[in-house]
N, C-alpha and C. Protein backbone atom coordinates (compact mmCIF):
# COMPACT_ATOMS: atom_id res chain seq x y z
N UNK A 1 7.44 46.82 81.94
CA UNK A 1 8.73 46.69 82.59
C UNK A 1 8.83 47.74 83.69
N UNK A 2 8.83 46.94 84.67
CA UNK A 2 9.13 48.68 85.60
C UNK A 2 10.55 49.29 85.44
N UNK A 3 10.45 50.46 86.28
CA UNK A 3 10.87 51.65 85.98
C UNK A 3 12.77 51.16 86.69
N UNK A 4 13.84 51.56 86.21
CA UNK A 4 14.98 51.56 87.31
C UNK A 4 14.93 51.99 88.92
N UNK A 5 13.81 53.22 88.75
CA UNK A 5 13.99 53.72 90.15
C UNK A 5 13.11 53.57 90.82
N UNK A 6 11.82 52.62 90.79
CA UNK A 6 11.22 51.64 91.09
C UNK A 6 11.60 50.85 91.82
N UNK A 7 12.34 50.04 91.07
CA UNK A 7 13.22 48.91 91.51
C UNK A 7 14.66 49.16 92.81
N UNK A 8 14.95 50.61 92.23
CA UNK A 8 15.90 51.00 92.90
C UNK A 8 15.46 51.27 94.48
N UNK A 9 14.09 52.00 94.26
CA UNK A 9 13.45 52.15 96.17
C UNK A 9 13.56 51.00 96.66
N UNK A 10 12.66 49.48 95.80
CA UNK A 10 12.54 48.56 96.25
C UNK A 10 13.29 48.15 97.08
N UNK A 11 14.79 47.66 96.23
CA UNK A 11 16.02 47.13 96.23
C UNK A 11 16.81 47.76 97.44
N UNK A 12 16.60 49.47 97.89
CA UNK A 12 17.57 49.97 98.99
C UNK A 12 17.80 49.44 99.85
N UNK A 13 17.51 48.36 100.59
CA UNK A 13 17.51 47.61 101.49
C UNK A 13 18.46 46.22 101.20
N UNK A 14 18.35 46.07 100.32
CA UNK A 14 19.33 44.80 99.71
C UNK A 14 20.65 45.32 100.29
N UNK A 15 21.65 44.25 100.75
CA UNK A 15 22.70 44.58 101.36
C UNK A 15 23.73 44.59 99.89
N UNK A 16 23.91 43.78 98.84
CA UNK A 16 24.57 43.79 97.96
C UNK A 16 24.42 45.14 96.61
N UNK A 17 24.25 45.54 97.03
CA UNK A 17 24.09 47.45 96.37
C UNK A 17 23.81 47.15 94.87
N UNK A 18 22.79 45.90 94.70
CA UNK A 18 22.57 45.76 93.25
C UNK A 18 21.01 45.89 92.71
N UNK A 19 20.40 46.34 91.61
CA UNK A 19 19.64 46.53 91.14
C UNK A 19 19.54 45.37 90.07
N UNK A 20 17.60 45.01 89.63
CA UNK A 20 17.73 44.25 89.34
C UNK A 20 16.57 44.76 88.22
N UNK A 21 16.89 44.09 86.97
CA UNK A 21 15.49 44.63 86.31
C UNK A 21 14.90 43.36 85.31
N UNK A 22 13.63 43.24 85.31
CA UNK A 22 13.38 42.50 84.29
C UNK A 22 11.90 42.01 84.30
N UNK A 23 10.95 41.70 83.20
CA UNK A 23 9.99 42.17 82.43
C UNK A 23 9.03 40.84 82.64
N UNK A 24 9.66 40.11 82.95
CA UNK A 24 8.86 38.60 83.97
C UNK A 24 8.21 37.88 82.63
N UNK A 25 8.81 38.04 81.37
CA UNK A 25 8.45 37.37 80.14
C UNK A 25 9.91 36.21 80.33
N UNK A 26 9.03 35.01 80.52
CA UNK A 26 9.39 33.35 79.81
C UNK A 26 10.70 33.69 78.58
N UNK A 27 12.20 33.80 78.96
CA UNK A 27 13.22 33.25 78.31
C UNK A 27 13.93 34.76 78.19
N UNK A 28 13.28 35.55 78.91
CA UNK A 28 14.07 36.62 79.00
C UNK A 28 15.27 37.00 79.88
N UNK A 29 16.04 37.85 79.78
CA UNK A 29 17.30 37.55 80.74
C UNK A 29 16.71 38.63 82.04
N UNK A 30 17.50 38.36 83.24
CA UNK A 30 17.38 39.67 84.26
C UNK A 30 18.77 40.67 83.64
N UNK A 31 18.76 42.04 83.48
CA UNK A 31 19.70 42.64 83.75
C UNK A 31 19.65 42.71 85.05
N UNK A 32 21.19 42.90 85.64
CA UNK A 32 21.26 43.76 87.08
C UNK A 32 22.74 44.53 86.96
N UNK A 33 22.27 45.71 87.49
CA UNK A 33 23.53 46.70 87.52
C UNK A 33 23.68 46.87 88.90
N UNK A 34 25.52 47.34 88.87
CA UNK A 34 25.91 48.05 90.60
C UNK A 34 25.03 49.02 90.43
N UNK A 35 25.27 49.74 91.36
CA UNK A 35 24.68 50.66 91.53
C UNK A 35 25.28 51.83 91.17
N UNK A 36 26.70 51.53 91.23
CA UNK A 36 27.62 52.79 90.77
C UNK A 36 27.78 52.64 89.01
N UNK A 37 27.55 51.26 88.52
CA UNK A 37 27.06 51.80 87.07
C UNK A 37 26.17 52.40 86.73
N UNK A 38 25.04 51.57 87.44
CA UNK A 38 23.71 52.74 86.54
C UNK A 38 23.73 54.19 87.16
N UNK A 39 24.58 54.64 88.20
CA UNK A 39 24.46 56.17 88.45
C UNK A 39 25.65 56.67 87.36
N UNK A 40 26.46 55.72 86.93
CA UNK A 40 27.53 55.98 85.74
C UNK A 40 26.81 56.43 84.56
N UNK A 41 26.26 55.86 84.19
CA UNK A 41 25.08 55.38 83.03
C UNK A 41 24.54 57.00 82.87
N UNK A 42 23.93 57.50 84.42
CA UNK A 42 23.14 58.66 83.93
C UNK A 42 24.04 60.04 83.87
N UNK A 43 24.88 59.80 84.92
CA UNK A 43 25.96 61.04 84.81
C UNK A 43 26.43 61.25 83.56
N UNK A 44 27.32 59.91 82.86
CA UNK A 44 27.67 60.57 81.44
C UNK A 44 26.88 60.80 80.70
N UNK A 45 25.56 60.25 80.43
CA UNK A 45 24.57 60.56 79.73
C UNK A 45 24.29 62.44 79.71
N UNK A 46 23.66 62.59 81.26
CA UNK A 46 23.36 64.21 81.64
C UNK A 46 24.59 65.07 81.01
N UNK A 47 26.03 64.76 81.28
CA UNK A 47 26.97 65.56 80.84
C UNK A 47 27.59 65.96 78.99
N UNK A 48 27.01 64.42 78.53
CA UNK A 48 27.22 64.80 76.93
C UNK A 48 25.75 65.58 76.73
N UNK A 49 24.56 65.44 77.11
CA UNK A 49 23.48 66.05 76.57
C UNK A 49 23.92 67.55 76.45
N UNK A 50 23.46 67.94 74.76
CA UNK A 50 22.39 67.12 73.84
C UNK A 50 22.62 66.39 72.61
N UNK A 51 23.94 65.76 72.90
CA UNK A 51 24.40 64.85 72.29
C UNK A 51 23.98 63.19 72.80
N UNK A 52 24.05 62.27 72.04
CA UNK A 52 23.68 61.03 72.60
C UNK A 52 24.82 60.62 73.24
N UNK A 53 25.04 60.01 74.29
CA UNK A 53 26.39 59.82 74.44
C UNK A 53 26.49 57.83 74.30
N UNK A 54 27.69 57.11 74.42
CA UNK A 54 28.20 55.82 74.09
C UNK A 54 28.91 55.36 75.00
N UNK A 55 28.57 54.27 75.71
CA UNK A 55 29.30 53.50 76.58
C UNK A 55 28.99 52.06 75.92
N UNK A 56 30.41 51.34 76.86
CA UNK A 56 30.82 49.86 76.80
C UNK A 56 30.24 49.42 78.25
N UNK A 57 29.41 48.46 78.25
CA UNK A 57 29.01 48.02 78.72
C UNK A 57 30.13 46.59 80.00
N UNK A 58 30.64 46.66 81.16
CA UNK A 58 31.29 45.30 81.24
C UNK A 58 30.74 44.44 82.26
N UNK A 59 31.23 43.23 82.23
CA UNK A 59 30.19 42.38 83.53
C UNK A 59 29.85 41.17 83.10
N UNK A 60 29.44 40.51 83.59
CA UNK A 60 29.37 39.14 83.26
C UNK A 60 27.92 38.30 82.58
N UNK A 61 27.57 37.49 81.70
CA UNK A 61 26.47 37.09 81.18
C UNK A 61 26.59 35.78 81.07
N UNK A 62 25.08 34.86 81.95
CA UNK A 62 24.89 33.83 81.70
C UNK A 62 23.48 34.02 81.09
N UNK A 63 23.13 32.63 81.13
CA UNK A 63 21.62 31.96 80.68
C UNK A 63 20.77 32.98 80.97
N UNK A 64 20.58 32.83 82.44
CA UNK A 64 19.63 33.57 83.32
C UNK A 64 19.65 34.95 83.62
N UNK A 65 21.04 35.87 83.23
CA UNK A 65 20.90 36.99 83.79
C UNK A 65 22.22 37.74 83.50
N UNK A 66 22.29 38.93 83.13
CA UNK A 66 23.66 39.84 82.68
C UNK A 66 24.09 40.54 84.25
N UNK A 67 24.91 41.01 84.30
CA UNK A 67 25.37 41.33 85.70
C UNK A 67 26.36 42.31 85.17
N UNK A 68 26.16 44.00 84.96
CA UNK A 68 26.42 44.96 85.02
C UNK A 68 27.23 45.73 85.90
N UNK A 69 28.31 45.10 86.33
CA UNK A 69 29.44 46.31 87.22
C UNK A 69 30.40 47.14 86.70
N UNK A 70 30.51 47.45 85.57
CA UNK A 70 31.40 48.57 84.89
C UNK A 70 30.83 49.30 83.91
N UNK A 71 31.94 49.81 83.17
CA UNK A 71 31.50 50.53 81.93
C UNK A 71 33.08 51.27 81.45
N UNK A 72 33.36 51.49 79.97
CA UNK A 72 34.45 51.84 79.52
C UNK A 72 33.77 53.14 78.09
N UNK A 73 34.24 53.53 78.56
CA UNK A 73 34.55 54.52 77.02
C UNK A 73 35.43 54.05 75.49
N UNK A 74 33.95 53.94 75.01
CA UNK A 74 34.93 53.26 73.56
C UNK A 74 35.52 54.18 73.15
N UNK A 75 37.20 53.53 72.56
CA UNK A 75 38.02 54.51 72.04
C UNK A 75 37.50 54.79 70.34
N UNK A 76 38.22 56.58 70.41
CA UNK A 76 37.52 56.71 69.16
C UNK A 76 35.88 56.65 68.86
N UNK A 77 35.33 57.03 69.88
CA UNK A 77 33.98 57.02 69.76
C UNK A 77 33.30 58.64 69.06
N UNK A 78 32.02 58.60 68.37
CA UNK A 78 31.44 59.68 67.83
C UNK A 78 30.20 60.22 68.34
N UNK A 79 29.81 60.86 68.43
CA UNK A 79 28.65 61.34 69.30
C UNK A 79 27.87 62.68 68.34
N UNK A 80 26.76 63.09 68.27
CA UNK A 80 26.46 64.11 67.79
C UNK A 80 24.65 64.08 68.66
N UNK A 81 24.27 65.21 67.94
CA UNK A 81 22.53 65.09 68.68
C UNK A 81 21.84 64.22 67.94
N UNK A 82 21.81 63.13 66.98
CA UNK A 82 21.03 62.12 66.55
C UNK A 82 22.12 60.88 66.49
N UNK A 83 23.13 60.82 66.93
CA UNK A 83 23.68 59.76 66.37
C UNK A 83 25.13 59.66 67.55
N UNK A 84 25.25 57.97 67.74
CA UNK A 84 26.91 58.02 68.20
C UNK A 84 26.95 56.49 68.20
N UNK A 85 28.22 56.08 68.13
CA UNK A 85 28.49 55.00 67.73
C UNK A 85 30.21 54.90 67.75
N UNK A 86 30.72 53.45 67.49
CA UNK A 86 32.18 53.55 67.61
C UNK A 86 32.76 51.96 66.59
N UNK A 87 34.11 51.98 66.36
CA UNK A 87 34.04 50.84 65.22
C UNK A 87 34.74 49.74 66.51
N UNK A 88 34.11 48.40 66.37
CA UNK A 88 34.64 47.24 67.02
C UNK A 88 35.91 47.02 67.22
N UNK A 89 36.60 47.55 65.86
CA UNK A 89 38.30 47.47 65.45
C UNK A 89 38.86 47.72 66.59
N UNK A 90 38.94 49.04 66.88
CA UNK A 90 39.55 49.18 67.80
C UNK A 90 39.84 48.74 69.08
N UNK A 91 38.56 48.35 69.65
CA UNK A 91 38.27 47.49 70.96
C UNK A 91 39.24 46.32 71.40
N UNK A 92 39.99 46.05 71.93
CA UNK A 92 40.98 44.96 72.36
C UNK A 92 39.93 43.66 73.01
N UNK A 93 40.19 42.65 72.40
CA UNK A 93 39.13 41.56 73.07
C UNK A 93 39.21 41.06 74.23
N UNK A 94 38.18 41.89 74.88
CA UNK A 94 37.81 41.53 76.09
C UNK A 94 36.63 40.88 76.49
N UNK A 95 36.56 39.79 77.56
CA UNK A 95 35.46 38.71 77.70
C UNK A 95 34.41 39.63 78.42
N UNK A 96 34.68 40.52 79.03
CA UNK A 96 33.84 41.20 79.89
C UNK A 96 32.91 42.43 79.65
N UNK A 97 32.98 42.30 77.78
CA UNK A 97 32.35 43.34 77.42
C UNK A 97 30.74 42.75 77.23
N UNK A 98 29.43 43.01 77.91
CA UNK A 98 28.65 42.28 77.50
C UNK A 98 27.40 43.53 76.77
N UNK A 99 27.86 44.16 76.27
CA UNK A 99 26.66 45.01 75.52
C UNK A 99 27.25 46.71 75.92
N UNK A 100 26.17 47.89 75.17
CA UNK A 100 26.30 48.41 75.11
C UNK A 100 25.00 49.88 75.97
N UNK A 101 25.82 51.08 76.25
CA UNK A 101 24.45 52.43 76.86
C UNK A 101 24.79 52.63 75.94
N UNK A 102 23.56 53.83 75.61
CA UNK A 102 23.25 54.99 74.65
C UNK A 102 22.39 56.04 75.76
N UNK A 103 22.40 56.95 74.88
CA UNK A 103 21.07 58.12 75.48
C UNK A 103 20.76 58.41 74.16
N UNK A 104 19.40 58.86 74.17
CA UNK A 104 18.54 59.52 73.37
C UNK A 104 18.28 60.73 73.84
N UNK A 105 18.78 61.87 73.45
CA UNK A 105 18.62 63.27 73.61
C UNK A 105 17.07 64.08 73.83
N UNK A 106 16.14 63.02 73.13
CA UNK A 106 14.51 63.22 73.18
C UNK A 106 14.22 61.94 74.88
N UNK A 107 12.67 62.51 74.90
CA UNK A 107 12.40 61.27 76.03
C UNK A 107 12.37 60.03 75.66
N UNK A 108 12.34 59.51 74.09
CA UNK A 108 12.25 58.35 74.29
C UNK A 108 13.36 57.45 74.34
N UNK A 109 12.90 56.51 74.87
CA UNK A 109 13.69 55.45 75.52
C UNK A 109 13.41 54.23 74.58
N UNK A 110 12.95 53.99 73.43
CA UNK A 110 13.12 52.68 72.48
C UNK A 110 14.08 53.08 71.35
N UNK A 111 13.98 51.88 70.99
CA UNK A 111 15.61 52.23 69.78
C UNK A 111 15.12 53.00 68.28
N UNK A 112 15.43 53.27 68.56
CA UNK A 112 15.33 54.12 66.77
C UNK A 112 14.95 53.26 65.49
N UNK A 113 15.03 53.70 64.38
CA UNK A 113 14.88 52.62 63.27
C UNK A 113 16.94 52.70 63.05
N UNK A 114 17.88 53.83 63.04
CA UNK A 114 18.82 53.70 63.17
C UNK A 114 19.47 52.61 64.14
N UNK A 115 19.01 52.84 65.45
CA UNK A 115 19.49 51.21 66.58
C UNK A 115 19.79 50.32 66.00
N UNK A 116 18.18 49.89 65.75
CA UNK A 116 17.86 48.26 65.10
C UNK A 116 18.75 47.99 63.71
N UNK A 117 18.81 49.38 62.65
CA UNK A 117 19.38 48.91 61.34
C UNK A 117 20.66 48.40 61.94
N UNK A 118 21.49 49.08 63.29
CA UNK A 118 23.22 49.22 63.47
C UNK A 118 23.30 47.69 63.63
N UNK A 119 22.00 47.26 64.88
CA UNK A 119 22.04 46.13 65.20
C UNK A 119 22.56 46.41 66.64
N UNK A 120 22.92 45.25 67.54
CA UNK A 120 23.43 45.41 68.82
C UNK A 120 24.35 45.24 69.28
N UNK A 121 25.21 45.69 70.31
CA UNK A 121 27.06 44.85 70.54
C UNK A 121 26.94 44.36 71.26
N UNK A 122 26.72 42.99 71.77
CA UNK A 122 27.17 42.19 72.93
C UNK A 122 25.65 41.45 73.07
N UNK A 123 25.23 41.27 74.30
CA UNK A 123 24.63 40.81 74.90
C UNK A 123 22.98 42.11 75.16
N UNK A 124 23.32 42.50 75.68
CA UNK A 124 22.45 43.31 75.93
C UNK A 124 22.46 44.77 75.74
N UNK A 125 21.39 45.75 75.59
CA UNK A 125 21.60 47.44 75.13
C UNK A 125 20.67 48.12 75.71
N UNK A 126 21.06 48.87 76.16
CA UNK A 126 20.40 50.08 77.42
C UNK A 126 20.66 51.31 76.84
N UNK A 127 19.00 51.61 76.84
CA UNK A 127 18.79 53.26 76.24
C UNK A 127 18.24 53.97 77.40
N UNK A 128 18.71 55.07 77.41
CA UNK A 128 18.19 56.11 78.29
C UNK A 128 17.71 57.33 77.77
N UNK A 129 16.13 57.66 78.19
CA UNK A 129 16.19 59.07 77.23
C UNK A 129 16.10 60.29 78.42
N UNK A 130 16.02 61.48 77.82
CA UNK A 130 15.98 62.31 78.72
C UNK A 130 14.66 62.31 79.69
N UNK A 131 15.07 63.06 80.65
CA UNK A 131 16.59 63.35 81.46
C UNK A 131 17.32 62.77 82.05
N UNK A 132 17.75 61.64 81.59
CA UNK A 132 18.68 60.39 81.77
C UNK A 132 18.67 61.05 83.03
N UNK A 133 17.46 60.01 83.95
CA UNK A 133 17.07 59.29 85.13
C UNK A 133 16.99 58.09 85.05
N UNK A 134 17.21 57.07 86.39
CA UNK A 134 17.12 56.33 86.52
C UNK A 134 15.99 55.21 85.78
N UNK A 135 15.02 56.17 86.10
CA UNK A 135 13.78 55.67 85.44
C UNK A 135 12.81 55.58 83.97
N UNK A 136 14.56 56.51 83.39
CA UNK A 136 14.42 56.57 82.27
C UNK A 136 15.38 55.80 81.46
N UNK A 137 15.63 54.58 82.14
CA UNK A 137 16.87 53.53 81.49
C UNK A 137 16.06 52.31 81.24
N UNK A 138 16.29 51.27 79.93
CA UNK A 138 15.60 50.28 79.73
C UNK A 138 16.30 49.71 78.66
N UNK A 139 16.38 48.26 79.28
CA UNK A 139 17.26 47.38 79.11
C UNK A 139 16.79 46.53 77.58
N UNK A 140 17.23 46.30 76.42
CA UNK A 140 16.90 45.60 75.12
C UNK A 140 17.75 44.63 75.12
């Protein structure tokens, strides 16, 4: 899968300030983020470290492709250096929530055996590990 900031040199030239990512495997979706999310993405990430930090993911999802222009702070959310997470309850139902960020406080960037047990919220889940760079974001 290439890298966000890969894609991001590529992409500077694109007039629609969007990034696009995806792994060219048969039935997989494209993510694409603004650009001012995924620099969202790494700022809060850098600022909770060395805690994991938790975002809501918002934007739109079809067949072919998720489309990433926001992000919300789940209310009531928990954070610590191995762990963060937040309960659904609270969340008011909104159509535009399509998945969830994390950071991983270590470099890696795949999900934990914790991730996978939680399971996923929405549509799609983006881990970033340190030093939550661009190129250290990858889309599940």
């Amino acid at each position: 899968m290439p890298s966000i900031s890969t894609l991001l040199a590529i992409l500077n030239k694109v007039a629609n300030g969007r990034i696009s990512v995806t792994n060219g495997k048969k039935g997989q979706r494209r993510v694409i983020f603004t650009r001012i999310a995924a620099g969202s993405i790494t700022s809060y990430s850098r600022g909770i470290h060395p805690s994991e930090a938790i975002l809501i993911l918002r934007g739109r999802s079809t067949r072919e492709q998720v489309t990433i222009d926001g992000l919300a702070i789940p209310p009531f959310g928990s954070s610590g250096p191995h762990y963060s997470g937040f309960s659904d309850f609270f969340l008011p139902f909104e159509s535009s929530y399509v998945g969830t960020a994390h950071s991983h406080p270590s470099k890696s960037n795949r999900p934990s055996l914790d991730d996978l047990n939680r399971g996923f919220y929405g549509t799609v889940s983006i881990i970033i590990g340190y030093p939550n760079e661009d190129d250290t974001m990858v889309a599940y």
